[in-house]
C-alpha atoms as a PDB file:
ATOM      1  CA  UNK A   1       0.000   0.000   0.000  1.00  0.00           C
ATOM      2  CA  UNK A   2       1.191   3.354  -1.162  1.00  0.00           C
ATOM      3  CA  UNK A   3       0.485   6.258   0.915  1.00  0.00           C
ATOM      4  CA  UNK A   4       0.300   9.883  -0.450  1.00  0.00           C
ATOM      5  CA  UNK A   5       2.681  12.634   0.260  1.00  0.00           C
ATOM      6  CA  UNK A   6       1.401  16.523   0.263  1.00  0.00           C
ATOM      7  CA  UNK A   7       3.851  19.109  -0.097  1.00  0.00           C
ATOM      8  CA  UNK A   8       2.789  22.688  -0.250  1.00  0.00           C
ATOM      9  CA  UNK A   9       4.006  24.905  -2.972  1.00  0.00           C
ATOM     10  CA  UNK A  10       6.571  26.423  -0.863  1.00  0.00           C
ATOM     11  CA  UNK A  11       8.109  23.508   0.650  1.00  0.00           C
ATOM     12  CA  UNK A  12       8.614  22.182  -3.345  1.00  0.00           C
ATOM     13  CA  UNK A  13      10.028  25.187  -3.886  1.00  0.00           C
ATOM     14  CA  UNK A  14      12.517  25.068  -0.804  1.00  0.00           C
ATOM     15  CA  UNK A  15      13.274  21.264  -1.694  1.00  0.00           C
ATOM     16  CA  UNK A  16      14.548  22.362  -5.420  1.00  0.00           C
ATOM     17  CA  UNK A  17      16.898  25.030  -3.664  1.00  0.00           C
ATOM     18  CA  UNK A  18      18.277  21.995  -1.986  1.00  0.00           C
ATOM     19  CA  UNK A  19      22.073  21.345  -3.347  1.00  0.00           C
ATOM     20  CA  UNK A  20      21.731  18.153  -5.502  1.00  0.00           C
ATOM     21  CA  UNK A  21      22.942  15.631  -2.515  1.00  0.00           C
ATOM     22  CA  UNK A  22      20.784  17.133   0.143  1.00  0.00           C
ATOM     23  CA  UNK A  23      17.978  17.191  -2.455  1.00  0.00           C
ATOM     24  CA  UNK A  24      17.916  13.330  -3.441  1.00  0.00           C
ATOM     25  CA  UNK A  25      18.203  12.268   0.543  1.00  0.00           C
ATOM     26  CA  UNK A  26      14.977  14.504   1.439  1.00  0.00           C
ATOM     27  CA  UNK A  27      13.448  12.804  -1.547  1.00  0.00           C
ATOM     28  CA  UNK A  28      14.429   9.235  -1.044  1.00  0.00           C
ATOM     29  CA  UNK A  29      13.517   9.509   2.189  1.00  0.00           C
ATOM     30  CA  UNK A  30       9.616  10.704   1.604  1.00  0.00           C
ATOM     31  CA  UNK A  31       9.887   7.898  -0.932  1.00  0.00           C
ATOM     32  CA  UNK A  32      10.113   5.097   1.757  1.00  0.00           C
ATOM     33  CA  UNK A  33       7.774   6.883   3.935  1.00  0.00           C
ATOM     34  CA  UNK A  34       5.437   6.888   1.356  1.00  0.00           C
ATOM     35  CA  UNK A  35       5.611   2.951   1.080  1.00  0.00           C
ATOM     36  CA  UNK A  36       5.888   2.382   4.867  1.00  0.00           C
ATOM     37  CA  UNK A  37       5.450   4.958   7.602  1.00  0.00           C
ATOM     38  CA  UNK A  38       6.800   2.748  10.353  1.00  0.00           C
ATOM     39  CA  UNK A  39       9.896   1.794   8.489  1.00  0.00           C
ATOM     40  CA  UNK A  40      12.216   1.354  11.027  1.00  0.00           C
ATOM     41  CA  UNK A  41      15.361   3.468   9.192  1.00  0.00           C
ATOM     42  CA  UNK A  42      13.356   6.672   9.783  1.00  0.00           C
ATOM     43  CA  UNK A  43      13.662   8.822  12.544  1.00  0.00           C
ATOM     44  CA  UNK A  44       9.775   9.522  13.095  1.00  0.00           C
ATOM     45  CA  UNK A  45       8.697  10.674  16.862  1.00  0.00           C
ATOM     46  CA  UNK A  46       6.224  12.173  18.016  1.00  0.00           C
ATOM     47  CA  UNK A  47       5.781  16.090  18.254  1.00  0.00           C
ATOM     48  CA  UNK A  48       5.776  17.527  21.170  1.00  0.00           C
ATOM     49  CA  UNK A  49       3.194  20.121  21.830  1.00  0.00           C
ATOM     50  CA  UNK A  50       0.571  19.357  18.915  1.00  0.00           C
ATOM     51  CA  UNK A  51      -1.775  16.281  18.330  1.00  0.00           C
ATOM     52  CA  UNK A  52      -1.565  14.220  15.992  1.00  0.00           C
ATOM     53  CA  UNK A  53       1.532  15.680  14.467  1.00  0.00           C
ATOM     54  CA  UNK A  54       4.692  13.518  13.625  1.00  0.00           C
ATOM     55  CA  UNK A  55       8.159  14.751  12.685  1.00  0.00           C
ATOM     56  CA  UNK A  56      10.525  12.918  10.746  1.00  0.00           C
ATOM     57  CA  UNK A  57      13.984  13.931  10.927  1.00  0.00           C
ATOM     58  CA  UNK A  58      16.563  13.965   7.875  1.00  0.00           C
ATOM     59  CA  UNK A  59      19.946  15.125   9.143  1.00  0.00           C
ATOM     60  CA  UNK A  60      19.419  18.943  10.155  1.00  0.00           C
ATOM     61  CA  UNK A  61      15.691  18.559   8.573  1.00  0.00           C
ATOM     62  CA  UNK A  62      12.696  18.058   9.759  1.00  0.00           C
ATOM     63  CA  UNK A  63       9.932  17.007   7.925  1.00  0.00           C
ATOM     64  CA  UNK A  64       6.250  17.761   9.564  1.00  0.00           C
END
């Protein structure tokens, strides 16, 4: 099951200022969490302070 990632126009636009390195991790990354949320190579915790909310962290990223 594939799951369905929603950027907003202004994080797409941050993610193509990305050098080219930096820029194929982020997306690799929201690849496998598109195929598997609990995939146990991502750093995904809870965030503190809101419901509901998840983070998942990619080197000095973080990915709401």
């Amino acid at each position: 099951m594939r799951y369905k990632i929603e950027l907003t126009k202004k994080a797409v636009k941050y993610l193509k200022s990305l050098d080219k390195k930096t820029y194929n991790r982020m997306i690799n990354h929201l690849k496998i969490l598109s195929e598997n949320p609990y995939h146990p190579e991502l750093d995904i915790k809870k965030f503190q302070g809101k419901e509901n909310v998840y983070r998942l962290r990619i080197g000095n990223y973080r990915v709401l």
